[in-house]
N, C-alpha and C. Protein backbone atom coordinates (compact mmCIF):
# COMPACT_ATOMS: atom_id res chain seq x y z
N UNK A 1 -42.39 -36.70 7.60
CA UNK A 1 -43.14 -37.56 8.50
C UNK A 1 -42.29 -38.78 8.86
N UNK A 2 -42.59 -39.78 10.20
CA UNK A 2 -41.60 -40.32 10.49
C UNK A 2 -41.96 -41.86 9.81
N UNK A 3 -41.57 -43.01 10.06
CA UNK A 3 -41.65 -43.96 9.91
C UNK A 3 -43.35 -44.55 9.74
N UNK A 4 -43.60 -45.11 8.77
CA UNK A 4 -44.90 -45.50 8.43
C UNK A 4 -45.72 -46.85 9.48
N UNK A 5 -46.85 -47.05 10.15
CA UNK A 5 -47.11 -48.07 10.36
C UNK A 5 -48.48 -49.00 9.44
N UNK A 6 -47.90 -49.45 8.60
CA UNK A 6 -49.04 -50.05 7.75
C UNK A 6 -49.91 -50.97 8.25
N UNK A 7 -51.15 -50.88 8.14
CA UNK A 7 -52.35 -52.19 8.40
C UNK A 7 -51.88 -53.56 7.73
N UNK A 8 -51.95 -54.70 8.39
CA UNK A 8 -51.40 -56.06 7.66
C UNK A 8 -52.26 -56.11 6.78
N UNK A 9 -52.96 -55.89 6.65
CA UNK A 9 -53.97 -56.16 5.37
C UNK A 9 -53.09 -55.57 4.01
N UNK A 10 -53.15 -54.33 4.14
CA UNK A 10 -52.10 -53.68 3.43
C UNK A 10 -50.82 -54.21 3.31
N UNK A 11 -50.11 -54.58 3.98
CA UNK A 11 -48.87 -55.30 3.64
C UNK A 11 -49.23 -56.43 3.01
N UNK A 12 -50.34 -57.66 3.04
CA UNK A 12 -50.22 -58.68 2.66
C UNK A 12 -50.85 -58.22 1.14
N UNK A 13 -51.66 -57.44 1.05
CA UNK A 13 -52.36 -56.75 -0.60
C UNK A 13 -51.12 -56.82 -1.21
N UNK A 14 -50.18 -56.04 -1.12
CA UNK A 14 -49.08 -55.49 -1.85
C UNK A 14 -48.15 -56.98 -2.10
N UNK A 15 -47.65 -57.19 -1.06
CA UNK A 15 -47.14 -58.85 -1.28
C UNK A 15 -47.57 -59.25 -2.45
N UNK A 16 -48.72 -59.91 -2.25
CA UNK A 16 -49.57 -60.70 -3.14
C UNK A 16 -49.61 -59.99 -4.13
N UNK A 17 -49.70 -58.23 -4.58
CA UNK A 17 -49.81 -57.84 -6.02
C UNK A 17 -47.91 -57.95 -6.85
N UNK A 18 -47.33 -57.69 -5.62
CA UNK A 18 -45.72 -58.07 -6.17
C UNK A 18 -45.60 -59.90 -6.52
N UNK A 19 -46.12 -60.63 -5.72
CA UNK A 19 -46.46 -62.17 -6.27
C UNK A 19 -46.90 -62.26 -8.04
N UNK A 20 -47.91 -61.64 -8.10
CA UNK A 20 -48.92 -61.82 -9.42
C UNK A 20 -48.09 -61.06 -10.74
N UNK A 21 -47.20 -59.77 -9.76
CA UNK A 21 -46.56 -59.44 -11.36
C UNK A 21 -45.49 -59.97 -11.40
N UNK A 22 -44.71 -60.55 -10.73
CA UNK A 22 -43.43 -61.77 -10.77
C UNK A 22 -43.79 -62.96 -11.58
N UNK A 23 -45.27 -63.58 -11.24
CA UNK A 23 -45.70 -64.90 -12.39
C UNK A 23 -46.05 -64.29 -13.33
N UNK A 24 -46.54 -63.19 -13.81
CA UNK A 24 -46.92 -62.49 -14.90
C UNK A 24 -45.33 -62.32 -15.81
N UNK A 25 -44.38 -62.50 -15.26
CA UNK A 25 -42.78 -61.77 -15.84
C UNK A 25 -42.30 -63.28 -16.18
N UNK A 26 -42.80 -64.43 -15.58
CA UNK A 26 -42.19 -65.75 -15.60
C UNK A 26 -43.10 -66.45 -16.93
N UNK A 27 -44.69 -65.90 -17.00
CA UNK A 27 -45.51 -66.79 -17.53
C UNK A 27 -46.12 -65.72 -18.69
N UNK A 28 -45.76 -65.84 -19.87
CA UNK A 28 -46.06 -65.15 -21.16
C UNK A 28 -47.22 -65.52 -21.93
N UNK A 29 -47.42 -66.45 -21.79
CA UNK A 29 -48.96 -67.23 -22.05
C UNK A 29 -50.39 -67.18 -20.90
N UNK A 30 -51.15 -67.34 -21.32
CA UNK A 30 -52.45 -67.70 -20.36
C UNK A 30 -52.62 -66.96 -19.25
N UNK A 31 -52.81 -65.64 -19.55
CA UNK A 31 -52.16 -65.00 -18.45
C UNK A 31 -53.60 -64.11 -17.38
N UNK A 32 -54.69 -64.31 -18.32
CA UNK A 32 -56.16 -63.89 -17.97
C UNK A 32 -56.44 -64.06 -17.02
N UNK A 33 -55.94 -65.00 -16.24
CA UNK A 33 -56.85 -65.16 -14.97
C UNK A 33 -55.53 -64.25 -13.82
N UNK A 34 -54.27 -64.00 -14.53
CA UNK A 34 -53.49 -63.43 -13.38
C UNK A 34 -53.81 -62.07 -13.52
N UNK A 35 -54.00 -61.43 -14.77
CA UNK A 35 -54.07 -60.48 -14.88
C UNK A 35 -55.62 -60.01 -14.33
N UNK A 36 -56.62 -60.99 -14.01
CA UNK A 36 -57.75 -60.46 -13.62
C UNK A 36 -56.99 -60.22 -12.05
N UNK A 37 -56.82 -61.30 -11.35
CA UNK A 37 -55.75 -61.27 -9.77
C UNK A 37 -55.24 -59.95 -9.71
N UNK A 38 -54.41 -59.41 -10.75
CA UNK A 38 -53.53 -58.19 -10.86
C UNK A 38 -54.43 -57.33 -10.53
N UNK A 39 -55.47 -57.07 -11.82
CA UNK A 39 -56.58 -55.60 -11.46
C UNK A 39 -57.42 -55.76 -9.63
N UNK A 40 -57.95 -57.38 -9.77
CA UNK A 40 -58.39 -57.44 -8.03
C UNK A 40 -57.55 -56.44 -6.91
N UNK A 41 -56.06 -56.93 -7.28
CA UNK A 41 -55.33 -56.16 -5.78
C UNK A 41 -55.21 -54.91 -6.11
N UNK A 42 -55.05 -54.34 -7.24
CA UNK A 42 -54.97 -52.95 -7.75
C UNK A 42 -56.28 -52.10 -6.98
N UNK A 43 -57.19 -52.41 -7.12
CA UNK A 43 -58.56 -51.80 -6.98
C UNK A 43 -58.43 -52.02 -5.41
N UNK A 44 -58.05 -53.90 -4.81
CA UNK A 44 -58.14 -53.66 -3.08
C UNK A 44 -56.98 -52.36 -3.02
N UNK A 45 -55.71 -52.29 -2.90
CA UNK A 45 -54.65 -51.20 -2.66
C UNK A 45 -55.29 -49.98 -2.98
N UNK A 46 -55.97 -49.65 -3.88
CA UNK A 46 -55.95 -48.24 -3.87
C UNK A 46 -57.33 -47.58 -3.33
N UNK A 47 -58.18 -48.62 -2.54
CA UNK A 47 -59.48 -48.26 -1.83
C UNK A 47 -59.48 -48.69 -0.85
N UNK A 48 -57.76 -48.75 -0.16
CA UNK A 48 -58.10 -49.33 1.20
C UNK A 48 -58.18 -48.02 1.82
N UNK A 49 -58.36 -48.00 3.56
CA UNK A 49 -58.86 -46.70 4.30
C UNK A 49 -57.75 -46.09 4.49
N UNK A 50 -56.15 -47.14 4.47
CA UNK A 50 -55.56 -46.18 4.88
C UNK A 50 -55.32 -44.96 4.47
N UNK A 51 -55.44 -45.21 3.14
CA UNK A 51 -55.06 -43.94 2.43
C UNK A 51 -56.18 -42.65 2.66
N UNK A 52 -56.46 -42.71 3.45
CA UNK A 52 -57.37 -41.71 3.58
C UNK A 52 -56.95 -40.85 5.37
N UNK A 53 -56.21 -41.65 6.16
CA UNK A 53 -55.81 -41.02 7.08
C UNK A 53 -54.67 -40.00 6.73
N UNK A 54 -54.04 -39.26 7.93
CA UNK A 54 -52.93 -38.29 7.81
C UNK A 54 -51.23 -38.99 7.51
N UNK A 55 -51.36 -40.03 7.93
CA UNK A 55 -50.18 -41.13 7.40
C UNK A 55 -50.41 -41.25 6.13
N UNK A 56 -51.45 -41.69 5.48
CA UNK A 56 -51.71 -42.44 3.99
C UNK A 56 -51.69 -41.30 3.20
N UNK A 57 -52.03 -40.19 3.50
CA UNK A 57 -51.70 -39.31 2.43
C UNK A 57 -50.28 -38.26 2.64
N UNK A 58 -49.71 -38.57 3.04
CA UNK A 58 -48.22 -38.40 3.09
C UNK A 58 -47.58 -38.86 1.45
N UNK A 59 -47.17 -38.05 0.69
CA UNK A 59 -46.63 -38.39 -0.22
C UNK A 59 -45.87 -39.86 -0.43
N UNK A 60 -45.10 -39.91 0.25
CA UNK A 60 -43.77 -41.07 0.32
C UNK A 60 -44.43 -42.58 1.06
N UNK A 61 -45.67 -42.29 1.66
CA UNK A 61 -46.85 -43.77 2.07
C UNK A 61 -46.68 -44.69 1.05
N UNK A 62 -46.82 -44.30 -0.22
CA UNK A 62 -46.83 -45.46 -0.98
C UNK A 62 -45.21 -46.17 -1.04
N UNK A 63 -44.67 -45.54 -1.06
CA UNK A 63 -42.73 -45.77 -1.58
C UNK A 63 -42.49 -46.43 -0.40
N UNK A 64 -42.93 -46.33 1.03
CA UNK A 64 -42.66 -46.61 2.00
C UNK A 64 -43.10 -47.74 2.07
N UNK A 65 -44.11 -47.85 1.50
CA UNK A 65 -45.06 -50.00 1.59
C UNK A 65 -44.45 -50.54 0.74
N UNK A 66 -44.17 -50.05 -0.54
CA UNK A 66 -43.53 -50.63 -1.21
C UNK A 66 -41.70 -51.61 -0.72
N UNK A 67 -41.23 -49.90 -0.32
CA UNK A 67 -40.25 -50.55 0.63
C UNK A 67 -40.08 -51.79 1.73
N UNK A 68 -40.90 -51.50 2.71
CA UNK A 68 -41.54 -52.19 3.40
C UNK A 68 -41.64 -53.99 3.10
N UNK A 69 -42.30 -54.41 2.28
CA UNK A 69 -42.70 -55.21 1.75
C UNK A 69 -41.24 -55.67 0.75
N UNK A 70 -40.69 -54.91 0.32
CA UNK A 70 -39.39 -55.88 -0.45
C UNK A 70 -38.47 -55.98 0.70
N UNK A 71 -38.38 -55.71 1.97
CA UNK A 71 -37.56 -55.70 3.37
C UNK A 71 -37.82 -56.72 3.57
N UNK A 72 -39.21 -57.16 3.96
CA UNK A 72 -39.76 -58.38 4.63
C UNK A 72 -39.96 -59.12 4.01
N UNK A 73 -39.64 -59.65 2.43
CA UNK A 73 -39.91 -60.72 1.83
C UNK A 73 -38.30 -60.97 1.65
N UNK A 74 -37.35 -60.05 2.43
CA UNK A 74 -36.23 -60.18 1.82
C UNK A 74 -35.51 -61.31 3.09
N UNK A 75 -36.09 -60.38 3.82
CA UNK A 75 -35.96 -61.01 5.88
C UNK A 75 -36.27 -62.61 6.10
N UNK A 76 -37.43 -62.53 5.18
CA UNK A 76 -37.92 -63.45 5.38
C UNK A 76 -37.89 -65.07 4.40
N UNK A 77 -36.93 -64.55 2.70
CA UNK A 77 -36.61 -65.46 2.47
C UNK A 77 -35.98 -66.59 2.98
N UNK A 78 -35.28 -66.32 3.95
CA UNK A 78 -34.15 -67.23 4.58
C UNK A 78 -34.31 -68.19 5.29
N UNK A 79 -36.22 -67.91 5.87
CA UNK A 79 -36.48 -68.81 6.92
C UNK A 79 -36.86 -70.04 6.50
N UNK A 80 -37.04 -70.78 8.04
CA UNK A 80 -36.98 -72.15 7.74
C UNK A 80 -38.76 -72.93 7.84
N UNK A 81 -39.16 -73.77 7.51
CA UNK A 81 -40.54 -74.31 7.58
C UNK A 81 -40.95 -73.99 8.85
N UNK A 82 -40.65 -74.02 10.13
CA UNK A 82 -40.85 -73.84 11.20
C UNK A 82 -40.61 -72.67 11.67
N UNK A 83 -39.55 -71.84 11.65
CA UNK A 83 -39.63 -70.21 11.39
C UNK A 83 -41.33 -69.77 10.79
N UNK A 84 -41.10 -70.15 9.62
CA UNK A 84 -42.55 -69.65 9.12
C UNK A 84 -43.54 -69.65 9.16
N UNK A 85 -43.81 -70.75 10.01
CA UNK A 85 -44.98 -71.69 10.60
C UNK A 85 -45.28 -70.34 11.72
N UNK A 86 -44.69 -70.32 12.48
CA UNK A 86 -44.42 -69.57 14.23
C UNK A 86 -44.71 -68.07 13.41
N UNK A 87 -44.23 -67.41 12.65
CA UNK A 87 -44.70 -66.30 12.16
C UNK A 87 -45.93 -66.33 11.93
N UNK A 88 -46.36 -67.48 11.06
CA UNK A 88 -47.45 -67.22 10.41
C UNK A 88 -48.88 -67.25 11.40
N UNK A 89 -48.25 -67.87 12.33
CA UNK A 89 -49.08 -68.17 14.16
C UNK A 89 -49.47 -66.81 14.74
N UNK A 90 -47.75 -66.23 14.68
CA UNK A 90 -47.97 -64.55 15.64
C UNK A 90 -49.02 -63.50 14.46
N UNK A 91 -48.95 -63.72 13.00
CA UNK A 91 -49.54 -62.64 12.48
C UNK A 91 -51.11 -63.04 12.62
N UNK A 92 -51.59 -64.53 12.12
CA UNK A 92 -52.65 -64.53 12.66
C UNK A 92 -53.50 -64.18 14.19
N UNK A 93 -52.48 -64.48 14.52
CA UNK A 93 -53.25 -63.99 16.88
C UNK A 93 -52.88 -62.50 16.53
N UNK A 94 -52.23 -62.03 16.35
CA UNK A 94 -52.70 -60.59 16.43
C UNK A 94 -53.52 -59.91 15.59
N UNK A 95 -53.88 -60.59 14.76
CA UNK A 95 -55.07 -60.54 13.66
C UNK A 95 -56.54 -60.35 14.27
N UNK A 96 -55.97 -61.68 15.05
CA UNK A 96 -57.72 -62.10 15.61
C UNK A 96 -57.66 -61.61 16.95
N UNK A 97 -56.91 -61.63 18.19
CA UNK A 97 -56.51 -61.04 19.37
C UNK A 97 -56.24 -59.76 19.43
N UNK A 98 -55.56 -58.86 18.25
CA UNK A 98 -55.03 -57.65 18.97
C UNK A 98 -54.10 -57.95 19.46
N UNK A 99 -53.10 -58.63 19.68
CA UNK A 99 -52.20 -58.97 20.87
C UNK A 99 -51.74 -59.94 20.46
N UNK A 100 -50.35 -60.08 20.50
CA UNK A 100 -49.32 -61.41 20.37
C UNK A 100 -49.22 -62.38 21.39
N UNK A 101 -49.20 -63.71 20.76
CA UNK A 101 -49.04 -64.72 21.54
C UNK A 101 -48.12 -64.79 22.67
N UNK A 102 -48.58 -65.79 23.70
CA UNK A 102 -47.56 -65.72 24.29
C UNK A 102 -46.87 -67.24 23.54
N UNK A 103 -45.35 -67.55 24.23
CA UNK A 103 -44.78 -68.64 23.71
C UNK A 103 -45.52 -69.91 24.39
N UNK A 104 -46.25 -70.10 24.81
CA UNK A 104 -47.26 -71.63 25.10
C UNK A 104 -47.98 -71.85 24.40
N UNK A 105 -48.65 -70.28 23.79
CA UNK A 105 -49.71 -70.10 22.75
C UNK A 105 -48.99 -70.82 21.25
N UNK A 106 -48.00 -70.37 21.05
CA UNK A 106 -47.18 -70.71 19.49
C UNK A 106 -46.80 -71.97 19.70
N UNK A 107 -46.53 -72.31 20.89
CA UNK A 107 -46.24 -73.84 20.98
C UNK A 107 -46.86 -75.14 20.71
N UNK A 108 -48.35 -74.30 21.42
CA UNK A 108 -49.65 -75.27 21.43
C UNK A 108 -50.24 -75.20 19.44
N UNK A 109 -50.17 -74.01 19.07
CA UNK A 109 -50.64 -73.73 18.12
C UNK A 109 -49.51 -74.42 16.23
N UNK A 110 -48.54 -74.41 16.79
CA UNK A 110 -47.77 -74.87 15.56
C UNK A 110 -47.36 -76.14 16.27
N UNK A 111 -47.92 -76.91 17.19
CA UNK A 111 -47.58 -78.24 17.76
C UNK A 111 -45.79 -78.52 17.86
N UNK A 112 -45.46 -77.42 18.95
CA UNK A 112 -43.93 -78.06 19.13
C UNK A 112 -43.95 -78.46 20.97
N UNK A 113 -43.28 -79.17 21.56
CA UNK A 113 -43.56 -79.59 22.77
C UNK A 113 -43.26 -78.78 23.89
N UNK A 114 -42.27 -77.94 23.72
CA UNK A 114 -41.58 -77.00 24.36
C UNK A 114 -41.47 -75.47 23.91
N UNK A 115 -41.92 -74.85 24.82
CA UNK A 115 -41.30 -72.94 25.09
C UNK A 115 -40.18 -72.85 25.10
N UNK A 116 -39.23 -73.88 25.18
CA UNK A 116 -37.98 -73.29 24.76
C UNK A 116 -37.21 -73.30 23.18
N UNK A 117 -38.03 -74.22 22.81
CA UNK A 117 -37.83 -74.10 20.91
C UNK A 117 -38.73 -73.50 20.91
N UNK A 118 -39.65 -72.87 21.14
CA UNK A 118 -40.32 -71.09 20.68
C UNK A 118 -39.24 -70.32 20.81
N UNK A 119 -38.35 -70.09 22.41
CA UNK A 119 -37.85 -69.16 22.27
C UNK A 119 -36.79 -69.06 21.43
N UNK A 120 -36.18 -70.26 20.98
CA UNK A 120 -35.09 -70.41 20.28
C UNK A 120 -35.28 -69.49 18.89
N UNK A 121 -36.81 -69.90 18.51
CA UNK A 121 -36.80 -70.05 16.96
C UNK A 121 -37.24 -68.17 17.10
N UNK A 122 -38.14 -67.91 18.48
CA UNK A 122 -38.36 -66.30 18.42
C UNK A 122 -37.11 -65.21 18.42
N UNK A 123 -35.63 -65.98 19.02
CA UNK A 123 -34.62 -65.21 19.31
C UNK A 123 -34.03 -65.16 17.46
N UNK A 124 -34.38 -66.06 16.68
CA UNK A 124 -33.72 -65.98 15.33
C UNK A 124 -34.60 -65.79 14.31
N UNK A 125 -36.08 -65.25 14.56
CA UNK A 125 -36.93 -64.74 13.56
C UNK A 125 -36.39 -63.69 13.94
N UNK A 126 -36.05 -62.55 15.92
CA UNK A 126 -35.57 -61.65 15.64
C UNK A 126 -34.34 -61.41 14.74
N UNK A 127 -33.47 -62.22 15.17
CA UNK A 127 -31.90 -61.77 13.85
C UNK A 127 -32.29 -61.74 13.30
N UNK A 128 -33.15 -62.59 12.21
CA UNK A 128 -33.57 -62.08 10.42
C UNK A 128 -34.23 -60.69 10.67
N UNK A 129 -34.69 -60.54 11.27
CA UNK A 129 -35.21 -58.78 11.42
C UNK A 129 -36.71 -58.70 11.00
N UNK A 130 -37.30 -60.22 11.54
CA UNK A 130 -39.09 -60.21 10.63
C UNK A 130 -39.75 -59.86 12.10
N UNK A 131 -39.22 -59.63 13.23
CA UNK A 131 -39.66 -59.26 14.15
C UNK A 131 -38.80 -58.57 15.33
N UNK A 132 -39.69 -58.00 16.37
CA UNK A 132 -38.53 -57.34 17.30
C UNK A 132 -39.20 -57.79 18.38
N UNK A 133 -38.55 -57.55 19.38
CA UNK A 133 -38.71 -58.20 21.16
C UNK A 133 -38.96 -56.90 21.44
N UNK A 134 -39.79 -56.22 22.56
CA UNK A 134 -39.59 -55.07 23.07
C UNK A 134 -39.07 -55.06 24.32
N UNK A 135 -39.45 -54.10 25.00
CA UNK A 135 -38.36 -54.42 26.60
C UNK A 135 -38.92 -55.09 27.23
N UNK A 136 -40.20 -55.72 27.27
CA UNK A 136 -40.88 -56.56 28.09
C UNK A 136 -40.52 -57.98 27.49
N UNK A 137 -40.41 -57.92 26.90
CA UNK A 137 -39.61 -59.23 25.68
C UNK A 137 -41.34 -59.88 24.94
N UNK A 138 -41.73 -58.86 24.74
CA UNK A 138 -43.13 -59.08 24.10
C UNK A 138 -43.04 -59.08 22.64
N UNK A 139 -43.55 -60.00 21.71
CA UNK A 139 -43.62 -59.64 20.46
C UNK A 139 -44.18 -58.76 19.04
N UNK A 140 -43.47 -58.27 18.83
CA UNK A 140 -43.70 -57.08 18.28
C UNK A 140 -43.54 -57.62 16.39
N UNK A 141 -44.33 -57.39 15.56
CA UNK A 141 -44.21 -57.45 14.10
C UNK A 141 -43.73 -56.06 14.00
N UNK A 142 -42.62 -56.08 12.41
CA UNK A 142 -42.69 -55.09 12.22
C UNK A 142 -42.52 -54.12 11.35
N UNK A 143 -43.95 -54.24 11.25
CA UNK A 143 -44.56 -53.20 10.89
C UNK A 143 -46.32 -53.04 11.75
């Protein structure tokens, strides 16, 4: 099967359960309330819907989010407060829209004065590889 497209919900579950067992590896004490966090995302991940479509039960679905998710936290270490800001803009509007901002929208929304430091900062979230332009030069997450 070809390339996976995961629900953000699903990508951000997994995140957050790779978060909880990283402080769990750092923090050897007091650990009850992470480990309750731990079983929470365990139970969200393994009753979400995807897994119930013809993608999600593809053997390699899971290896693939997993993958997935150490790509984009890897992409995405590098960025800068304002990089992350503008991401964190486009994942919410397509959250709530269906549809990516345009650059007036990210401008107005992470308060910068100008579309052209959107495009700046959109041309170098693409190099880190946390997003792609398509041929319309529309923004695309990706996954």
């Amino acid at each position: 099967m070809g390339p996976h497209t995961f629900p953000l919900d699903l990508i951000q579950a997994q995140r957050d359960l790779n978060r909880v067992y990283a402080s769990l590896e750092r923090r050897p004490v007091h650990t009850a309330p992470l480990r309750r966090r731990l079983q929470a995302l365990l139970v969200r991940l393994a009753a979400h819907p995807y897994w119930e479509t013809t993608a999600g039960r593809d053997p390699s679905a899971k290896v693939a989010l997993k993958e997935r998710v150490r790509d984009l936290d890897k992409a995405e270490s590098g960025l800068t407060d304002r990089q992350e800001r503008i991401l964190d803009c486009i994942r919410s509007w397509v959250i709530e829209h269906g549809a990516p901002p345009t650059q007036h929208e990210i401008a107005t929304s992470v308060g910068l004065a100008s579309t052209g430091s959107v495009s700046y900062q959109i041309a170098q979230l693409e190099k880190a590889g946390v997003i792609r332009l398509d041929a319309s030069r529309r923004i695309a997450l990706r996954w």
